[in-house]
N, C-alpha and C. Protein backbone atom coordinates (compact mmCIF):
# COMPACT_ATOMS: atom_id res chain seq x y z
N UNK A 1 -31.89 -10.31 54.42
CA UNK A 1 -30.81 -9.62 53.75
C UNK A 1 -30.08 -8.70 54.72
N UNK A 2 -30.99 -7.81 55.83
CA UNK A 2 -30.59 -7.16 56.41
C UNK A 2 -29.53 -7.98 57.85
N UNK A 3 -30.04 -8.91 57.90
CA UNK A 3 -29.30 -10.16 58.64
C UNK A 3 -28.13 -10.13 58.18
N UNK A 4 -27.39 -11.12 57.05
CA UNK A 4 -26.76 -11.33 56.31
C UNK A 4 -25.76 -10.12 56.60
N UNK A 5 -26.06 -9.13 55.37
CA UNK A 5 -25.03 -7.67 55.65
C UNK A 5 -24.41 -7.49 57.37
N UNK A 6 -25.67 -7.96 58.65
CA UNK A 6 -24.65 -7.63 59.49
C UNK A 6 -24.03 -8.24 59.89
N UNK A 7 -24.34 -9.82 59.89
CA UNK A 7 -23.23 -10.83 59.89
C UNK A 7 -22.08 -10.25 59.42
N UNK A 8 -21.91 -9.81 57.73
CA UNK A 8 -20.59 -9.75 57.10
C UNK A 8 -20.10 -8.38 57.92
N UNK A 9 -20.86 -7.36 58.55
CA UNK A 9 -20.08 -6.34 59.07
C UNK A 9 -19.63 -6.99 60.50
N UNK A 10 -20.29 -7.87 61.22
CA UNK A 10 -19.75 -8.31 62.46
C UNK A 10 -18.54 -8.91 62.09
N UNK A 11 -18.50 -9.87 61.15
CA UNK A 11 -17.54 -10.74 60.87
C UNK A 11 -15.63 -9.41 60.42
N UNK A 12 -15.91 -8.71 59.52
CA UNK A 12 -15.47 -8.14 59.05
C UNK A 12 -15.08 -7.19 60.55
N UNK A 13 -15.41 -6.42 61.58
CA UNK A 13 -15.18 -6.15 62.74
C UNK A 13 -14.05 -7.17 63.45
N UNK A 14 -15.21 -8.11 63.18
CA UNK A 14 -14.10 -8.98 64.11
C UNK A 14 -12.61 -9.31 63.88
N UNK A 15 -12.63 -9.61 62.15
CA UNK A 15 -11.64 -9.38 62.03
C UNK A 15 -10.16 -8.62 62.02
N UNK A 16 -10.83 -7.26 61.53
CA UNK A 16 -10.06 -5.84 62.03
C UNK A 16 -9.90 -6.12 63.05
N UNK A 17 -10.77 -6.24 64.21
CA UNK A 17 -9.96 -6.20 65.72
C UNK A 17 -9.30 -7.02 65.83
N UNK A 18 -8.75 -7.53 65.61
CA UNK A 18 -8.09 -9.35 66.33
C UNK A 18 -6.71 -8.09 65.62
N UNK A 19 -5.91 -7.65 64.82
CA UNK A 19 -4.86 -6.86 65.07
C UNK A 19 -4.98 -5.70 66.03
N UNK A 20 -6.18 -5.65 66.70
CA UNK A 20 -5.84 -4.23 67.97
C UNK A 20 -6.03 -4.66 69.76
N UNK A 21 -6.96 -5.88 68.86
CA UNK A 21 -7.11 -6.20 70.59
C UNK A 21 -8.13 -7.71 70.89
N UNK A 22 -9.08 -7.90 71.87
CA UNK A 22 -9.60 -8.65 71.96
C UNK A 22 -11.06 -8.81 71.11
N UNK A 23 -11.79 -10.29 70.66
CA UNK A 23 -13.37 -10.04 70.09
C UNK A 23 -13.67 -10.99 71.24
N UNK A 24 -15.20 -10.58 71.24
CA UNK A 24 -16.15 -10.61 72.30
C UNK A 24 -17.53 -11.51 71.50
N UNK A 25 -17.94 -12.30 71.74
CA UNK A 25 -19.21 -13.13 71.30
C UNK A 25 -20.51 -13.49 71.91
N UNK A 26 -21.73 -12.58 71.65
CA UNK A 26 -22.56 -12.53 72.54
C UNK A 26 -23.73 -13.21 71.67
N UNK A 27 -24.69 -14.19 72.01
CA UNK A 27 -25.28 -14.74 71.36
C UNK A 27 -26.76 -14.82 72.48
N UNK A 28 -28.06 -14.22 71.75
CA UNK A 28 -29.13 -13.96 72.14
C UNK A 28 -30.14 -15.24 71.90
N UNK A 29 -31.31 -15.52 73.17
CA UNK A 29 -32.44 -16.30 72.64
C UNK A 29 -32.45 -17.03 71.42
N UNK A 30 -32.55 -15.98 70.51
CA UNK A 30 -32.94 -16.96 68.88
C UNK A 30 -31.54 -17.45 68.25
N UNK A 31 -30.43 -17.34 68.83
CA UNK A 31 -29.46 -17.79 68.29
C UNK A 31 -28.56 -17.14 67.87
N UNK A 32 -28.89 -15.94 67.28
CA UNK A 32 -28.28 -14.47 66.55
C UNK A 32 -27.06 -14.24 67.52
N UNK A 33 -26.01 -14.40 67.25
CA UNK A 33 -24.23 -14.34 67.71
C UNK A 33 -24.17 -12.77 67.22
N UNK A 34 -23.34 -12.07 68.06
CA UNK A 34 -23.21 -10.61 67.84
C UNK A 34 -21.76 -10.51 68.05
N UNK A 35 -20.46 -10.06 67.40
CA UNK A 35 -19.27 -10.03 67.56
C UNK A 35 -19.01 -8.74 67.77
N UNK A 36 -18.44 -8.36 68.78
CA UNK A 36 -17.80 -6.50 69.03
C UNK A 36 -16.02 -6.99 68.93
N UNK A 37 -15.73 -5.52 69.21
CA UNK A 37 -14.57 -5.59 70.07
C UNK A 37 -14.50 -5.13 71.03
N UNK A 38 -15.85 -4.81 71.80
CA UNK A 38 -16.09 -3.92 73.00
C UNK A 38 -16.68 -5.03 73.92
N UNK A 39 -16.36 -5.07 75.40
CA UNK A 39 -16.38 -6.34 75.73
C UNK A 39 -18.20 -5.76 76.70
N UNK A 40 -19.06 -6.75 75.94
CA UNK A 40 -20.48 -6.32 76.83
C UNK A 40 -20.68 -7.42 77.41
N UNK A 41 -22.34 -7.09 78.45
CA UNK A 41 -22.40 -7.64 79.32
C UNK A 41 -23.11 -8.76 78.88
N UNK A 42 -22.41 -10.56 79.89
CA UNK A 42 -23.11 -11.34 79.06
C UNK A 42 -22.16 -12.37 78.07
N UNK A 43 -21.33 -11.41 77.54
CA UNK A 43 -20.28 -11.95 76.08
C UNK A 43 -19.47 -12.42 76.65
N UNK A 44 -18.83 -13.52 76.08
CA UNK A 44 -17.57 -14.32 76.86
C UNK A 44 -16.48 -14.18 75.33
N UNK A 45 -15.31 -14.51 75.65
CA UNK A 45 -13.94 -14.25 74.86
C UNK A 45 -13.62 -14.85 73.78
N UNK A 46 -13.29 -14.37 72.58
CA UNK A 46 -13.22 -15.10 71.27
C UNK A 46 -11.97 -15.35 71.03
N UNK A 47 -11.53 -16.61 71.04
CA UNK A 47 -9.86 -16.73 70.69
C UNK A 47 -9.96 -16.15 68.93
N UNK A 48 -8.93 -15.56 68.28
CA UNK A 48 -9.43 -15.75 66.89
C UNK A 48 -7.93 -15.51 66.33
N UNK A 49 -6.99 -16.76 66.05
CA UNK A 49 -6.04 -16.73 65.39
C UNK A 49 -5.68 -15.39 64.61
N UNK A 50 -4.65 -15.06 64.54
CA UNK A 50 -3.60 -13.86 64.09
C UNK A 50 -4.09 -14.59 62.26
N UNK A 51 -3.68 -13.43 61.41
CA UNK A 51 -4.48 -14.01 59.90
C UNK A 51 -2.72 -13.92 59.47
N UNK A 52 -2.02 -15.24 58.84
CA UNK A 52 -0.86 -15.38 58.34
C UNK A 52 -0.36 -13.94 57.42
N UNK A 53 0.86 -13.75 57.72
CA UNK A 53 1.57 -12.75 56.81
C UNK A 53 2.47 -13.26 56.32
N UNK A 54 2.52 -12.65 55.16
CA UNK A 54 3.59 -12.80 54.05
C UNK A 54 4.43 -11.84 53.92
N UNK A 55 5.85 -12.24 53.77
CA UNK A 55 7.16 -11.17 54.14
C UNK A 55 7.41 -11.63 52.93
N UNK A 56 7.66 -10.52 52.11
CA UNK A 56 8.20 -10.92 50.35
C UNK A 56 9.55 -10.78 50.41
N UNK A 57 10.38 -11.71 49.65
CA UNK A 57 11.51 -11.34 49.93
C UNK A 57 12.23 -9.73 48.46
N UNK A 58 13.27 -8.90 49.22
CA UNK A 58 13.38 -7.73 48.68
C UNK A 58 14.17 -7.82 47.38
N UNK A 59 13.97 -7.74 45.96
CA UNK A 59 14.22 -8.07 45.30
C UNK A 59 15.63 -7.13 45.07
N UNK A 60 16.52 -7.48 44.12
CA UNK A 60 17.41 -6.83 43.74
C UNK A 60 17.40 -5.39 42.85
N UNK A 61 18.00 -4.81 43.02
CA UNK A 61 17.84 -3.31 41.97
C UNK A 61 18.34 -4.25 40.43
N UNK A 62 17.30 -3.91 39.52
CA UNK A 62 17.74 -4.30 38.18
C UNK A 62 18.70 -3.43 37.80
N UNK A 63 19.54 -3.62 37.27
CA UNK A 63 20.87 -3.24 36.20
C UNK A 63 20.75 -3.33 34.70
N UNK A 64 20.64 -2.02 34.23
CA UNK A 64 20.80 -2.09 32.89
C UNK A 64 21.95 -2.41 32.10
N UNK A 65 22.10 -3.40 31.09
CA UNK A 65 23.16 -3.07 30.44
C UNK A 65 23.92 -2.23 30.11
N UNK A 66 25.07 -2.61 29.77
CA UNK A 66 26.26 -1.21 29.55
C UNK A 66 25.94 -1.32 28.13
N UNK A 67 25.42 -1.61 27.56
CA UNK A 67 25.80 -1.90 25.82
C UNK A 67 24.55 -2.74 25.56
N UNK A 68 23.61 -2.27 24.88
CA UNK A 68 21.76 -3.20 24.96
C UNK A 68 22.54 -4.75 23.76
N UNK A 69 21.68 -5.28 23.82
CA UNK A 69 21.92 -6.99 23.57
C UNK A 69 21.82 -6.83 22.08
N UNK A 70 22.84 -7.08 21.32
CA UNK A 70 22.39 -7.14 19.94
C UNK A 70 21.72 -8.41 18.97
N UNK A 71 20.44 -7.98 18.20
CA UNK A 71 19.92 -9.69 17.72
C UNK A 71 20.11 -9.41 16.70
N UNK A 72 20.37 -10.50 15.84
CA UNK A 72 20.65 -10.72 14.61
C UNK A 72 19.79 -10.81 13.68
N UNK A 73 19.20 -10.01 12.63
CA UNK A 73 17.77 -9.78 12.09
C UNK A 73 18.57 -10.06 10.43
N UNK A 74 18.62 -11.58 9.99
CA UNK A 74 19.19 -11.60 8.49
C UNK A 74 18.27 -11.07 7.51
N UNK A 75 16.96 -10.56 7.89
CA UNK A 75 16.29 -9.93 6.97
C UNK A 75 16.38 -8.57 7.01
N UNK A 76 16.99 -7.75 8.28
CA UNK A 76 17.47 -6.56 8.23
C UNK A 76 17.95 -5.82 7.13
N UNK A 77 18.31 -6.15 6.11
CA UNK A 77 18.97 -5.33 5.30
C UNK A 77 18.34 -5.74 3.65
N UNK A 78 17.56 -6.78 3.45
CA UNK A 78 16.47 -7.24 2.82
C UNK A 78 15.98 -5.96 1.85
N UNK A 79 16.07 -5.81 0.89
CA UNK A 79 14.85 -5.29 0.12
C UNK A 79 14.13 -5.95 -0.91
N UNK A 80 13.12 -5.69 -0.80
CA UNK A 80 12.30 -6.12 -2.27
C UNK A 80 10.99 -5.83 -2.85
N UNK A 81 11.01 -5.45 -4.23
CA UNK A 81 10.06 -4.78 -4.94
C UNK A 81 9.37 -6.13 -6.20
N UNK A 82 7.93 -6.37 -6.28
CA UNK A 82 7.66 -7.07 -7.54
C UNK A 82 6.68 -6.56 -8.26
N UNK A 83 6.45 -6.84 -9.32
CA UNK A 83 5.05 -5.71 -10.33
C UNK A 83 4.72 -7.11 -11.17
N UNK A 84 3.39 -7.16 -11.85
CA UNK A 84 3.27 -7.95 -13.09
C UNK A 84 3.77 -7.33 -13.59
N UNK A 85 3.92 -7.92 -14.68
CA UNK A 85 4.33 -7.36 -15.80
C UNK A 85 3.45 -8.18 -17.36
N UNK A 86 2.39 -9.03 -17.03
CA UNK A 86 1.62 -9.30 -17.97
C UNK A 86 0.96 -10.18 -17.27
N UNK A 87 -0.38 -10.08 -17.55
CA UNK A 87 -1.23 -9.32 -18.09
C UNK A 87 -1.01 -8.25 -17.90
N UNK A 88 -1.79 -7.01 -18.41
CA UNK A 88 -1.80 -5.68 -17.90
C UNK A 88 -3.21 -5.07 -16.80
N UNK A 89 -3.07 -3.90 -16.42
CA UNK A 89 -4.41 -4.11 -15.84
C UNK A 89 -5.43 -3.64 -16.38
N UNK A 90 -6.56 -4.13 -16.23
CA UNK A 90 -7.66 -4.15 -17.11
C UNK A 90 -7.35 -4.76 -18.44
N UNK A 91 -6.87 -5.60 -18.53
CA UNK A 91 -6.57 -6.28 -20.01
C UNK A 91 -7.06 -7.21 -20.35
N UNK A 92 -7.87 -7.78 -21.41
CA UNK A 92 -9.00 -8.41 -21.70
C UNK A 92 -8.36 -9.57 -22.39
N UNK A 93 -8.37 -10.74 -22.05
CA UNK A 93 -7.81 -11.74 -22.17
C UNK A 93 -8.51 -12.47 -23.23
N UNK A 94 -8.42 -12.87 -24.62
CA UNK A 94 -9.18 -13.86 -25.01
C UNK A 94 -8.37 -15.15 -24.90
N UNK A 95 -8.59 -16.26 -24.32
CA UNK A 95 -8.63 -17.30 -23.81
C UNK A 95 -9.47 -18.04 -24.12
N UNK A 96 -9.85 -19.12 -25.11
CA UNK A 96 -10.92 -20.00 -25.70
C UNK A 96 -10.74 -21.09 -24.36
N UNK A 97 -9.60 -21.34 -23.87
CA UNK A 97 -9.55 -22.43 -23.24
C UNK A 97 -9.60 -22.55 -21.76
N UNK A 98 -9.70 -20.91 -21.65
CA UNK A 98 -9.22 -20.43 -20.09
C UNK A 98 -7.46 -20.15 -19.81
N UNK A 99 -6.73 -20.78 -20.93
CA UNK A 99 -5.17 -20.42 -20.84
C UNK A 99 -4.49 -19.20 -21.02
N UNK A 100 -3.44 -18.74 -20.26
CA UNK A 100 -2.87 -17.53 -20.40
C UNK A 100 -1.88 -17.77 -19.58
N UNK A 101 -0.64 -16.78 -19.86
CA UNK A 101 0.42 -16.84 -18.68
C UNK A 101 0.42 -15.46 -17.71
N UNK A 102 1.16 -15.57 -16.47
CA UNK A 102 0.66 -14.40 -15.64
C UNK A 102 2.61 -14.26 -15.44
N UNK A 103 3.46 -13.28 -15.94
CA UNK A 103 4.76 -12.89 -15.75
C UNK A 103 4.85 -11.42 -14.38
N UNK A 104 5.71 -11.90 -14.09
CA UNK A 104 6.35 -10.75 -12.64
C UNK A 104 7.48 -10.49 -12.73
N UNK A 105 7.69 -9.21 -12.26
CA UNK A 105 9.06 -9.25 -12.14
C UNK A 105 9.91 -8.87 -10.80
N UNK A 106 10.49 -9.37 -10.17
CA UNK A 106 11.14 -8.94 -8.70
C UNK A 106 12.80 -8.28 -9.07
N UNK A 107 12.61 -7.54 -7.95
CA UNK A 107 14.01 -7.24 -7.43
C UNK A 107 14.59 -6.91 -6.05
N UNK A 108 14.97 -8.25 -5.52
CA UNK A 108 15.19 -8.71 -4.33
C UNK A 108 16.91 -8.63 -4.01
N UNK A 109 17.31 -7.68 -3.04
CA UNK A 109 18.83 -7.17 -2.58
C UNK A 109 18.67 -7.92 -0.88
N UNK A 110 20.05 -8.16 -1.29
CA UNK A 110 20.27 -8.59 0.67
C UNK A 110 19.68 -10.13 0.91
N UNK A 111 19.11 -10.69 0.03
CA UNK A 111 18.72 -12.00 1.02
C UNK A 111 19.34 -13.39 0.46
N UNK A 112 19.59 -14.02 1.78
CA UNK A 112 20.46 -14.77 1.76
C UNK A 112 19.33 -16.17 1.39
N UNK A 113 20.02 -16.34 0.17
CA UNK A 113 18.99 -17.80 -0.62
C UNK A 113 17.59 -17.25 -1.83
N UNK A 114 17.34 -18.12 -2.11
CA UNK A 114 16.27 -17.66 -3.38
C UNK A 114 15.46 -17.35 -2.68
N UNK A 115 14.35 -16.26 -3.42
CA UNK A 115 13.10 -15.84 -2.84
C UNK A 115 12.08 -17.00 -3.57
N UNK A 116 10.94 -16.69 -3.20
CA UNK A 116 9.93 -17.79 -3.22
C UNK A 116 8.41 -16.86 -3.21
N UNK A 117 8.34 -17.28 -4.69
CA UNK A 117 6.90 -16.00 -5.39
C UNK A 117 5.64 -17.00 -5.21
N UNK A 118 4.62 -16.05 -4.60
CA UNK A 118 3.57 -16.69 -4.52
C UNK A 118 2.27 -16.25 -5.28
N UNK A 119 1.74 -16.57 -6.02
CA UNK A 119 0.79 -16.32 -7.09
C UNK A 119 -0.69 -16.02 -6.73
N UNK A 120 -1.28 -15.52 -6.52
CA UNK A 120 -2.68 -15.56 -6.00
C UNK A 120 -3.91 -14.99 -7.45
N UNK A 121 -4.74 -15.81 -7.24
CA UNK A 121 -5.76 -15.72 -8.08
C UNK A 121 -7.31 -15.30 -7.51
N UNK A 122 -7.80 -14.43 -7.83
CA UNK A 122 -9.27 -14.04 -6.87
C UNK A 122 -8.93 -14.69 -5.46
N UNK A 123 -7.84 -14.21 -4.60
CA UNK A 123 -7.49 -14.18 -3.47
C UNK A 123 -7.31 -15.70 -2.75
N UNK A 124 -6.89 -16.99 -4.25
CA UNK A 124 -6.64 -17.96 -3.56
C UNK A 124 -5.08 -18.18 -3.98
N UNK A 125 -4.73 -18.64 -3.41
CA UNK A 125 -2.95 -19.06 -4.16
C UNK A 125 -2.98 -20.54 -4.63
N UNK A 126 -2.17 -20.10 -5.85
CA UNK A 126 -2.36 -21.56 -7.01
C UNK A 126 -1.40 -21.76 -7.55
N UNK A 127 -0.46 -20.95 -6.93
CA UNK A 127 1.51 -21.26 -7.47
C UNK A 127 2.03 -20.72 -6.54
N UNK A 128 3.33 -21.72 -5.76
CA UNK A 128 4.39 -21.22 -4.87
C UNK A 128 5.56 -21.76 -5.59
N UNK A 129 6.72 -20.71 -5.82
CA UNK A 129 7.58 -21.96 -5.71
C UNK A 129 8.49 -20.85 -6.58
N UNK A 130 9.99 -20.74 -7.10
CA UNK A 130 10.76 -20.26 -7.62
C UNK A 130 10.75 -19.58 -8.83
N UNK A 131 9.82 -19.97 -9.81
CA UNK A 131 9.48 -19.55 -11.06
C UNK A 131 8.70 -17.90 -11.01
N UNK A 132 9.05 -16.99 -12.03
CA UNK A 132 8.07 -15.42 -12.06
C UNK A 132 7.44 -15.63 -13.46
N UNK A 133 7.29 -16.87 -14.25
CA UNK A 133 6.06 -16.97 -15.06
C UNK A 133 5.50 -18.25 -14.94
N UNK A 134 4.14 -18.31 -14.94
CA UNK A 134 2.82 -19.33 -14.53
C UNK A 134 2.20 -19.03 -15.77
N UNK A 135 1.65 -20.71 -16.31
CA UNK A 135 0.72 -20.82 -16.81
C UNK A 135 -0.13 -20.77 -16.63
N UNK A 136 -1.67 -20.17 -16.30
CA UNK A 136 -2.64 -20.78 -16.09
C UNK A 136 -3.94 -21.76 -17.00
N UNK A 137 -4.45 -22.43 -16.33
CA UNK A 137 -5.32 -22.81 -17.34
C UNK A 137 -7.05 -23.07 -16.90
N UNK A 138 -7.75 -23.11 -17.73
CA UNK A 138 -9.07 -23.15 -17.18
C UNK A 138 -9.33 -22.37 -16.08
N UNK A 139 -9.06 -21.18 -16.84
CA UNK A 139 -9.24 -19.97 -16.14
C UNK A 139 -11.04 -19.46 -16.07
N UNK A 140 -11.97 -19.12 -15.66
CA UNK A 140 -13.14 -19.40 -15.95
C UNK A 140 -13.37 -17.36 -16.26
N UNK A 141 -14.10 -17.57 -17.38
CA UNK A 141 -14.36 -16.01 -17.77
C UNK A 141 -14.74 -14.91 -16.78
N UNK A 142 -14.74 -13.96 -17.13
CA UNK A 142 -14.91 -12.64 -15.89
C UNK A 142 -14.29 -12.24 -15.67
N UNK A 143 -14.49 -11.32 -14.89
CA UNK A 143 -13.13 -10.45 -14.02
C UNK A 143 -12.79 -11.39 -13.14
N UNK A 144 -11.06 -11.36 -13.43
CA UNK A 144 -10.20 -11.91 -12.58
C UNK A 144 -9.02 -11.12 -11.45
N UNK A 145 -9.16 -11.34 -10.53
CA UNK A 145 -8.15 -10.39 -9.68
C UNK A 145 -6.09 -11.53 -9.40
N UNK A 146 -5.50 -10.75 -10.05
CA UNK A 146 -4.22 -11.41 -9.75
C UNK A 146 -3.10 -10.85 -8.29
N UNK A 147 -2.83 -11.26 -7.86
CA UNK A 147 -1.77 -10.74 -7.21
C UNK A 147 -0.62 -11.78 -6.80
N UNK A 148 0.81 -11.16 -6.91
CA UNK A 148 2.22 -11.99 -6.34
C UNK A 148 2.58 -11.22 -5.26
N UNK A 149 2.95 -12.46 -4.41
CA UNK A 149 3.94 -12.16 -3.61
C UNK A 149 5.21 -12.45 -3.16
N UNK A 150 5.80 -12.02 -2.66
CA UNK A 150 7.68 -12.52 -2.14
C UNK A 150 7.65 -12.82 -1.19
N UNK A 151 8.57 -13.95 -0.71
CA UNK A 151 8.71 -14.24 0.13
C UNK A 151 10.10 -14.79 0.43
N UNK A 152 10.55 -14.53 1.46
CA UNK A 152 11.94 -15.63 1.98
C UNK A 152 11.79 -16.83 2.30
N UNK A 153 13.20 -17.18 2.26
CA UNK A 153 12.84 -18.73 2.19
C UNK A 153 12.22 -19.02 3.80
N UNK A 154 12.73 -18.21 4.73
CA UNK A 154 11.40 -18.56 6.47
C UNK A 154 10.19 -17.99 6.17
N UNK A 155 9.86 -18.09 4.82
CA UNK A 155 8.12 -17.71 4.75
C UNK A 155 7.71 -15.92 5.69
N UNK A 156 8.75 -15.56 5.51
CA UNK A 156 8.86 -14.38 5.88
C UNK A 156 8.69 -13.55 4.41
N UNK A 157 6.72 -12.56 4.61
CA UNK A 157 6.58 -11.76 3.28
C UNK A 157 7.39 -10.50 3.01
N UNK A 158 8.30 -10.34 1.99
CA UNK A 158 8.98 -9.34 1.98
C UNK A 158 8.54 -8.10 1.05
N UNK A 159 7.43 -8.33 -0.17
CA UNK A 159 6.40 -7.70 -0.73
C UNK A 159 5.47 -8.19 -1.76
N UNK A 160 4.37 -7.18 -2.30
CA UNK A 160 3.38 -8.14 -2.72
C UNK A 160 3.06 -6.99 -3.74
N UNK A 161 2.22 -7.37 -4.86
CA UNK A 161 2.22 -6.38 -6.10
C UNK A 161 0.97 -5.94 -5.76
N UNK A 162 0.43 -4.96 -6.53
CA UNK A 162 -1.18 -4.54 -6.32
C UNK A 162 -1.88 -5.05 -6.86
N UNK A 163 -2.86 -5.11 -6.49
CA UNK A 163 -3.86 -6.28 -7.24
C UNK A 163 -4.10 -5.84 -9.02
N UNK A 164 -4.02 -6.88 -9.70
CA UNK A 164 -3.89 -6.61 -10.84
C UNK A 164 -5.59 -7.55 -11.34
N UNK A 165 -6.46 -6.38 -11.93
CA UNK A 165 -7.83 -7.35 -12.54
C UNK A 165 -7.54 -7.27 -13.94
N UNK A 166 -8.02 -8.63 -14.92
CA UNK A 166 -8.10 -8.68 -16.12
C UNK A 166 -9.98 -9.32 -16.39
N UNK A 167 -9.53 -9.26 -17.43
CA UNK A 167 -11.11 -9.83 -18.07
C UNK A 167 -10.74 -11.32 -19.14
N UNK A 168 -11.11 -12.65 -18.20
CA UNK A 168 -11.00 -13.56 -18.98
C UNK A 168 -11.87 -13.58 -20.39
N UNK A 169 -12.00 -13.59 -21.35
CA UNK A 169 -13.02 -13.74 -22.50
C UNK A 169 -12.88 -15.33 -22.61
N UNK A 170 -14.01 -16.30 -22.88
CA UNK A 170 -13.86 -17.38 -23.54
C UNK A 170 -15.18 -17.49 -24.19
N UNK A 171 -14.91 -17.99 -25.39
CA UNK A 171 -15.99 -18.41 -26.37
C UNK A 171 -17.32 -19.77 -25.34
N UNK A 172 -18.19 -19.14 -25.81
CA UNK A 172 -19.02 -20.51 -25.31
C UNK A 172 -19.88 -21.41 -25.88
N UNK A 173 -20.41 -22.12 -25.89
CA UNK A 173 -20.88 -23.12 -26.77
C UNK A 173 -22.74 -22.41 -26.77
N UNK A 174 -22.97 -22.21 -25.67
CA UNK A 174 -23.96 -21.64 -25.49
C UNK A 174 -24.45 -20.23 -26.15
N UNK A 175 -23.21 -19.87 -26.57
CA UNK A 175 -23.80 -18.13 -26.93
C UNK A 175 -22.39 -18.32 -28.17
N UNK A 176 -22.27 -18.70 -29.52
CA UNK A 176 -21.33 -19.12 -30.24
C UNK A 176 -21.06 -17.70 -30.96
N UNK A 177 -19.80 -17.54 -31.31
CA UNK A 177 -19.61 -16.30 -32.14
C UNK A 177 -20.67 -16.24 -33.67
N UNK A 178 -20.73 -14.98 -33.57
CA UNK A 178 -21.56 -14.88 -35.17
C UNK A 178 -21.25 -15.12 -36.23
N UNK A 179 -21.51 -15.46 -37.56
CA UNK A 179 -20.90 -16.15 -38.73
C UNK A 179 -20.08 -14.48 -38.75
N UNK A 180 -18.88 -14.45 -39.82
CA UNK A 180 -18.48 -13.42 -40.52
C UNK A 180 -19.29 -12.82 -41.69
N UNK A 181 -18.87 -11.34 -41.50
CA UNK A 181 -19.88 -10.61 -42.35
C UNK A 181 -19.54 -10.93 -43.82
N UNK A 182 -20.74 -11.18 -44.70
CA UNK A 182 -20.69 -11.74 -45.87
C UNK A 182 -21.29 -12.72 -46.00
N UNK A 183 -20.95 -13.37 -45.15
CA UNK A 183 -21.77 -15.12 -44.71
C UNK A 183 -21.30 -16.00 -45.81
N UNK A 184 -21.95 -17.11 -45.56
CA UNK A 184 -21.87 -17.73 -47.33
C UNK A 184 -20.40 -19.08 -46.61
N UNK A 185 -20.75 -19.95 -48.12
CA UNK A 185 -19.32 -21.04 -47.28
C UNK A 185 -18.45 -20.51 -48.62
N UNK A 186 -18.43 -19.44 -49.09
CA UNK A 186 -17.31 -19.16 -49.60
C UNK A 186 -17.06 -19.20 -50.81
């Protein structure tokens, strides 16, 4: 190891010198080459090529515009707000079938072409497309999380409602409602 390291410091010598002056190569019995830049006794002359330079060429002074570049942002001036508007939140849905409708309402200024509402259900989307009321169906009981969103027609989101949870109810075959009080067929 201790070898090695002085190889890389001979080598590394040698190199530095070859910009100041001459290297010198003295090589002993066992083989061991010793590089100076000090010329000892014994050592004969190391040609050792000049190491290539690179002359960069001088680049120009950048110039700022007189007037910065204007881009055209058609959603720049864009607003838009949407809310459900039914279900409500926390609103307990009875649904025998899983059916119900989910209504929104937007109000979208500035954009050029229809917006495009996207429906999300426990965080999957299950309606895109022009319409702000959805049917759903076979809705499966529990808490359900709703949310819409807006969008432009470049799928650019312009806003999204807060998550709205309801409570599907559906009757089940397994656990059947109780007769009415009184009982009896009447």
């Amino acid at each position: 190891m201790v070898r090695n390291a002085l190889i890389i410091l001979t080598l590394t010598l040698a190199v530095l010198s070859t910009a100041q002056g001459q290297v010198y190569k003295k090589c002993d019995a066992d083989g061991r080459c010793t590089y100076t830049d000090k010329p000892i006794e014994g050592a004969e002359t190391v040609q050792v090529d000049a190491a290539p330079t690179t002359e960069f060429a001088k680049s120009a002074p950048v110039q700022s515009p007189q007037e910065p570049t204007k881009v055209f942002d058609p959603l720049a001036d864009v607003t838009a707000t949407v809310a459900i508007t039914s279900p409500q939140q926390k609103e307990a849905i009875r649904a025998n079938n899983g059916e119900f409708k989910v209504r929104w309402q937007a109000d979208v200024q500035g954009l050029q072409g229809r917006p495009i509402y996207e429906l999300y259900l426990d965080t999957q989307p299950i309606y895109k497309g022009p319409l702000t009321e959805v049917t759903l169906r076979d809705v499966s009981r529990g808490e359900r999380r709703l949310q819409v969103r807006v969008y432009a027609p470049d799928d650019t989101e312009l806003a999204r409602t807060d998550i709205t949870v309801v409570y599907v109810q559906r009757a089940s075959i397994l656990a059947p409602r109780p007769p009415a009080a009184g009982g009896g067929n009447g």
